[in-house]
N, C-alpha and C. Protein backbone atom coordinates (compact mmCIF):
# COMPACT_ATOMS: atom_id res chain seq x y z
N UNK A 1 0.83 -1.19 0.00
CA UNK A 1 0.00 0.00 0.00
C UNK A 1 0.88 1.25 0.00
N UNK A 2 2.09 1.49 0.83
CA UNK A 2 2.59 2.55 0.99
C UNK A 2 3.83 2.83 -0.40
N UNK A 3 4.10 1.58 -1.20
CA UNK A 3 4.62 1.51 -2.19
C UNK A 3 3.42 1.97 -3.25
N UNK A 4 2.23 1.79 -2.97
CA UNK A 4 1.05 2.32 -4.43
C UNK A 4 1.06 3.52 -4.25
N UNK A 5 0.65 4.28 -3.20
CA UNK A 5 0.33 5.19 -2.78
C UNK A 5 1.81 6.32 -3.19
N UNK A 6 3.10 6.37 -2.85
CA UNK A 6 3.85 6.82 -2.88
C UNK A 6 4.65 7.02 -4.51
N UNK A 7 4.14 5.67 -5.21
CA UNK A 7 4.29 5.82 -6.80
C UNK A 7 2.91 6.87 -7.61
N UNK A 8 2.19 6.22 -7.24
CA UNK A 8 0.90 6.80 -7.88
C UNK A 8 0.81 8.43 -7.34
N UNK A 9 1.16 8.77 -5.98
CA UNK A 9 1.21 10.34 -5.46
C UNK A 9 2.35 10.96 -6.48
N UNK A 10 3.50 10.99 -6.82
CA UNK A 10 4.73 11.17 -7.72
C UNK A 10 3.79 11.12 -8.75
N UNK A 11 3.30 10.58 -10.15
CA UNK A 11 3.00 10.16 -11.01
C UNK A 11 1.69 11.62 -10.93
N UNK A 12 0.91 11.34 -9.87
CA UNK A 12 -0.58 12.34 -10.16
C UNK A 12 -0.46 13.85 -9.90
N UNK A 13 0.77 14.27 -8.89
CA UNK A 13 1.52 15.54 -8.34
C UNK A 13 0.74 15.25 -6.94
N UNK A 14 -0.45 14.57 -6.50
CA UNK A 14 -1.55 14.50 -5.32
C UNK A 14 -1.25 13.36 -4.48
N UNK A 15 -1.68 13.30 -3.17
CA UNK A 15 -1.55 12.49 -2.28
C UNK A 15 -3.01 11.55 -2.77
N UNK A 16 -2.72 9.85 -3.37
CA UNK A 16 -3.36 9.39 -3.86
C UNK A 16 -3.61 8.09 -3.54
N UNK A 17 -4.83 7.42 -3.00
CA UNK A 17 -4.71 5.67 -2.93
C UNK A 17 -4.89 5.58 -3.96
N UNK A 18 -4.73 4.91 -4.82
CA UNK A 18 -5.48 4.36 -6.33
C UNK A 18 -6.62 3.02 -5.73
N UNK A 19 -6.30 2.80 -5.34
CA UNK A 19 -7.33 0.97 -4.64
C UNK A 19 -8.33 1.67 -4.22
N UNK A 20 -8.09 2.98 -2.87
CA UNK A 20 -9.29 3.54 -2.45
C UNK A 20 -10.02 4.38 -3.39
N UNK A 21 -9.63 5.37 -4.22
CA UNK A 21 -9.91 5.94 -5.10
C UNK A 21 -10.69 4.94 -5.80
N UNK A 22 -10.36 3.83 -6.43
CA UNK A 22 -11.21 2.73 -7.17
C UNK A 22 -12.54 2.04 -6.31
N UNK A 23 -12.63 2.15 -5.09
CA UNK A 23 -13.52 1.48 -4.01
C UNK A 23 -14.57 2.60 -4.17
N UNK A 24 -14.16 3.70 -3.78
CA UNK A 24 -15.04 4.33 -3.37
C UNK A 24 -15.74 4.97 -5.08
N UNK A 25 -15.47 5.36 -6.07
CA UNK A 25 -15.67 5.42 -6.75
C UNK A 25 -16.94 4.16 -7.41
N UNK A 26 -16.80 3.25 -7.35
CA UNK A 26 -17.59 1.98 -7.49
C UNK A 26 -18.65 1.89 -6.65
N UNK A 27 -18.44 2.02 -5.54
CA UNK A 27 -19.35 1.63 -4.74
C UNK A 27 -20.38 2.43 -3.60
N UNK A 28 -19.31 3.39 -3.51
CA UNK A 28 -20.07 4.74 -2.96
C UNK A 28 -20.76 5.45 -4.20
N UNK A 29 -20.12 6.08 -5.05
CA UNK A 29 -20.57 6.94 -5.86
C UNK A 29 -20.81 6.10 -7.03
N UNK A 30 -21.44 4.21 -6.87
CA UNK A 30 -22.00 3.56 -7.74
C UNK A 30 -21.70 4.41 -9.53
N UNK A 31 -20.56 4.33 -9.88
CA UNK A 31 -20.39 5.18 -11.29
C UNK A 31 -19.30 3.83 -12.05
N UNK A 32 -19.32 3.11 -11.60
CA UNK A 32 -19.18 1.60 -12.59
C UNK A 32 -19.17 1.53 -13.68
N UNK A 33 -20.26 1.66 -14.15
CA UNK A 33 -21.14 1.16 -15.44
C UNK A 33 -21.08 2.29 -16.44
N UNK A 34 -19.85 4.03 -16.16
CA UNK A 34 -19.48 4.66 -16.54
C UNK A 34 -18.58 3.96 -17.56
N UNK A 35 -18.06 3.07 -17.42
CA UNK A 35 -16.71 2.12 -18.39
C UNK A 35 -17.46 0.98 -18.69
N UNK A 36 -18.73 0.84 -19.38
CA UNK A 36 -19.41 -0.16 -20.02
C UNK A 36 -20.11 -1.05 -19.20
N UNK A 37 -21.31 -1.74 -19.52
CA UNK A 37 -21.69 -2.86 -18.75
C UNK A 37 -21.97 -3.84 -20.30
N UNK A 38 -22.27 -5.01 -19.82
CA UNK A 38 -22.49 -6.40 -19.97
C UNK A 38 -23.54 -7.09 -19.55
N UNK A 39 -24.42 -7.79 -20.34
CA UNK A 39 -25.78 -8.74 -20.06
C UNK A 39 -25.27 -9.79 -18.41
N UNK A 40 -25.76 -9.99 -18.10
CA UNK A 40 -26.14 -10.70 -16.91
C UNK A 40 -25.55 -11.58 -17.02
N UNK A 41 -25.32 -12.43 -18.10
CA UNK A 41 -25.03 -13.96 -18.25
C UNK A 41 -23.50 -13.93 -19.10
N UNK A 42 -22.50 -13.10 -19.41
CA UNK A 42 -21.91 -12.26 -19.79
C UNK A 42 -21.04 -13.38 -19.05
N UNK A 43 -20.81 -13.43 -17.65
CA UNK A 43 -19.50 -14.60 -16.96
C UNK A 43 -20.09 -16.02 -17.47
N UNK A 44 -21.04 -16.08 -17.62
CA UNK A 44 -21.31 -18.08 -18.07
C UNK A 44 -21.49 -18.55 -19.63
N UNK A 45 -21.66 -17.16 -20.23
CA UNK A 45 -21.76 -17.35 -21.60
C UNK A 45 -20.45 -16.57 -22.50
N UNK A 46 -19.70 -16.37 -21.72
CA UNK A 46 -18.67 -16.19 -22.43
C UNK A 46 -17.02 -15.61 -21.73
N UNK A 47 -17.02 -15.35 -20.36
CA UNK A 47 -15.60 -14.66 -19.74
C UNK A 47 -15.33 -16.41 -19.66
N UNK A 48 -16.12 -17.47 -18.75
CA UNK A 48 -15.84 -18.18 -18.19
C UNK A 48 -15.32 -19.69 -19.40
N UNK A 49 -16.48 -19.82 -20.09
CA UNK A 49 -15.82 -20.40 -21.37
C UNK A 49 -14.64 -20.46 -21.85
N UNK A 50 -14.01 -19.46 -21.53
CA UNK A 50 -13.07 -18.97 -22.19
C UNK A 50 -11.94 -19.42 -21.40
N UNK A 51 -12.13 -18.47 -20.52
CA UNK A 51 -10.78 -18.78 -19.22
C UNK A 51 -10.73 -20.24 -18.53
N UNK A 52 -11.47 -21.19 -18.83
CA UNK A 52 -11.67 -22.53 -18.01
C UNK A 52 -11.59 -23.28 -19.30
N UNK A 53 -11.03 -23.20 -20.54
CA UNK A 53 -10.98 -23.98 -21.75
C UNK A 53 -10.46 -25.28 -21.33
N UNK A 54 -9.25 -25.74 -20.33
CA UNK A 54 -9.05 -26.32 -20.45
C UNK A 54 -9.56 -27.25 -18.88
N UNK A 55 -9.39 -26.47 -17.81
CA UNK A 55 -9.93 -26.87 -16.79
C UNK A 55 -11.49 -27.27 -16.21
N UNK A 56 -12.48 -26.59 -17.12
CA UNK A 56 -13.75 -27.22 -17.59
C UNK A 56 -14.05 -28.36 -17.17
N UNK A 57 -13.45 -29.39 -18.71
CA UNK A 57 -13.75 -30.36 -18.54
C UNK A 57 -13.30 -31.51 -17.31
N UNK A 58 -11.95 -30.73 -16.85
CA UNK A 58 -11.47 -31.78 -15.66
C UNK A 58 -12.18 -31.49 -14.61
N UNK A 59 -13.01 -30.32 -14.63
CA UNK A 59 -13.95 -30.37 -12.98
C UNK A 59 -15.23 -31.25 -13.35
N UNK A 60 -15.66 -31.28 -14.25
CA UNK A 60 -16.76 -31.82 -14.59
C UNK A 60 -16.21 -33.55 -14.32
N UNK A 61 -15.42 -33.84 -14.96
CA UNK A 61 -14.84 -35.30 -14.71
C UNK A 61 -14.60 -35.65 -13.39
N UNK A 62 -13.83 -34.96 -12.45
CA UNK A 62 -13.96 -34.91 -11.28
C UNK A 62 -15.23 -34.69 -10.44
N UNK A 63 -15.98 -34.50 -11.07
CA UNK A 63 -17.28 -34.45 -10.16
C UNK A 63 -18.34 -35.61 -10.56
N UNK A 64 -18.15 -36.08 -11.58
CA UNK A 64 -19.26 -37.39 -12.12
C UNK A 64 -18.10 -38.47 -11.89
N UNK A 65 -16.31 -38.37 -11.90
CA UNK A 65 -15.66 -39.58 -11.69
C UNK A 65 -16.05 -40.85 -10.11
N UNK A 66 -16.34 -41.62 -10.20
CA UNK A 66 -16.75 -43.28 -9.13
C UNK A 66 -15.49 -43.38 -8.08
N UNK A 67 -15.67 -42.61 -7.10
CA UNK A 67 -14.61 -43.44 -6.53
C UNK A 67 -14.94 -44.00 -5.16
N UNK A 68 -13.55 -44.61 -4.73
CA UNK A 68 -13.94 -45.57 -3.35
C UNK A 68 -14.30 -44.01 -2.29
N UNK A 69 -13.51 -43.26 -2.34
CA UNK A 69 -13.40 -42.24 -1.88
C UNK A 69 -14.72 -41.23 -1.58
N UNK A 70 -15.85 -41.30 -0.81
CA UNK A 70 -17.03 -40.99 -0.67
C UNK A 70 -17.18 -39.19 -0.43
N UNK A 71 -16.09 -38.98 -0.10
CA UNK A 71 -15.80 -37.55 0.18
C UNK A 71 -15.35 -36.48 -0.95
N UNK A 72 -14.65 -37.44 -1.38
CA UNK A 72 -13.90 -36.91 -2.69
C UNK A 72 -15.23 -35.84 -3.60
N UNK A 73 -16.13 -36.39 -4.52
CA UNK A 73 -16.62 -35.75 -5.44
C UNK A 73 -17.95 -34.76 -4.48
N UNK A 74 -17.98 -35.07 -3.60
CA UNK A 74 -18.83 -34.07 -2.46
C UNK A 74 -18.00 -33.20 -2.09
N UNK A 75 -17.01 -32.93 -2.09
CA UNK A 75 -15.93 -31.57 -1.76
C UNK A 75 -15.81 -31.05 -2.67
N UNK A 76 -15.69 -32.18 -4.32
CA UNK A 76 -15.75 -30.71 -4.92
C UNK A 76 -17.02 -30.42 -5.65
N UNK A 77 -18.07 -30.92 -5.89
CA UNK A 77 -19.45 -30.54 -5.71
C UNK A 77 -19.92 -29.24 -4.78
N UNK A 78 -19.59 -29.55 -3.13
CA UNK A 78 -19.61 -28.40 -2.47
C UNK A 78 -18.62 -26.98 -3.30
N UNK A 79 -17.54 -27.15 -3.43
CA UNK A 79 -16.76 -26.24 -3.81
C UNK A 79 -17.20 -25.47 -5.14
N UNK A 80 -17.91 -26.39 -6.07
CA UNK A 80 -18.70 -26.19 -7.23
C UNK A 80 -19.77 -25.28 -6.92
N UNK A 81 -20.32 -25.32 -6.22
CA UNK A 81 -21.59 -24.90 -5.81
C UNK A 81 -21.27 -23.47 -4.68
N UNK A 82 -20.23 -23.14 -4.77
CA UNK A 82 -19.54 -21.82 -3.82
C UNK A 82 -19.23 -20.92 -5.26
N UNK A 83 -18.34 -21.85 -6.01
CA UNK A 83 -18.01 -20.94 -7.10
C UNK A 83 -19.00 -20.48 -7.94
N UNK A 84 -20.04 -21.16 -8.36
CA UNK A 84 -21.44 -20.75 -8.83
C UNK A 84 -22.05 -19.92 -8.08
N UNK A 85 -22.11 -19.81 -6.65
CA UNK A 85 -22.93 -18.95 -6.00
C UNK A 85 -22.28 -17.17 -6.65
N UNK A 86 -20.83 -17.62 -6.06
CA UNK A 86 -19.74 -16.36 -6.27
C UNK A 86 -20.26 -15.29 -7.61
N UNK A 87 -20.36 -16.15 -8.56
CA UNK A 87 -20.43 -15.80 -10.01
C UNK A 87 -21.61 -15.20 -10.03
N UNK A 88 -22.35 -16.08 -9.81
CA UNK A 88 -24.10 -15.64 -10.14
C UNK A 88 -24.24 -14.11 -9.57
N UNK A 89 -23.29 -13.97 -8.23
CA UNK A 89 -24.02 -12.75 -6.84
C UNK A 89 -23.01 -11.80 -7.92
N UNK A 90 -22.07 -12.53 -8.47
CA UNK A 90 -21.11 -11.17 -9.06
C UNK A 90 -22.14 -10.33 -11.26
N UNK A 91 -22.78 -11.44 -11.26
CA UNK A 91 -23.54 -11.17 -12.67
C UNK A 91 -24.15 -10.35 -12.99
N UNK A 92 -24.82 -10.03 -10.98
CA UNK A 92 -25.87 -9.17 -11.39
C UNK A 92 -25.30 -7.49 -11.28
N UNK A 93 -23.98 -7.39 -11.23
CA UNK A 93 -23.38 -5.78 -11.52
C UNK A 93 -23.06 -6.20 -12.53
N UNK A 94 -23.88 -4.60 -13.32
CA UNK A 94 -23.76 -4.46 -14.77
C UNK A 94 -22.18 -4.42 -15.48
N UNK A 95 -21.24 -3.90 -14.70
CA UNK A 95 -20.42 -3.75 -15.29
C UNK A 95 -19.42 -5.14 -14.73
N UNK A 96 -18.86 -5.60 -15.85
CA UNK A 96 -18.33 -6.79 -15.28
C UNK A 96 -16.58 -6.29 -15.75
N UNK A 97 -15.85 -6.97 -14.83
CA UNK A 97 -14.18 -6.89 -15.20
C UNK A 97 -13.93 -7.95 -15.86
């Protein structure tokens, strides 16, 4: 922080957080969607596709794979079902990163 702050203050001539500056900007003064928004489904129909090309299919295999191991595909089922929550609660701001 005191390394952002001390580059970014030099760089702007102003005493500057950039992180806080970005927080509060977003979320206090909700002005987001100033730098574009994106349909709702925007992370499942196409960021996520993309970025999981290859890891996709090995969670999916891992979660329908038989094993002796009773815990195994319920951990990551649970874990499946965290990362879906994550996504979904993150879909519904219009503007997506």
């Amino acid at each position: 922080v005191v390394a952002s702050v001390a580059v970014d203050s030099m760089f702007w001539g102003t005493t500057v957080w950039p992180e806080g500056v970005v927080l509060y900007y977003n979320t206090v003064l909700n002005k987001s969607s100033d730098w574009g928004v994106m349909a709702w489904h925007w992370y499942f129909s196409s960021a996520l596709p993309r970025a999981m090309l290859f890891a996709l299919p090995l969670a999916l295999v891992a979660v329908a794979w038989p094993t002796k191991n009773t815990r195994g595909p319920t951990i990551v089922r649970r874990l499946g079902a965290v990362f879906l929550c994550f996504v979904a609660l993150y879909s519904y701001l219009p503007h997506k990163e």
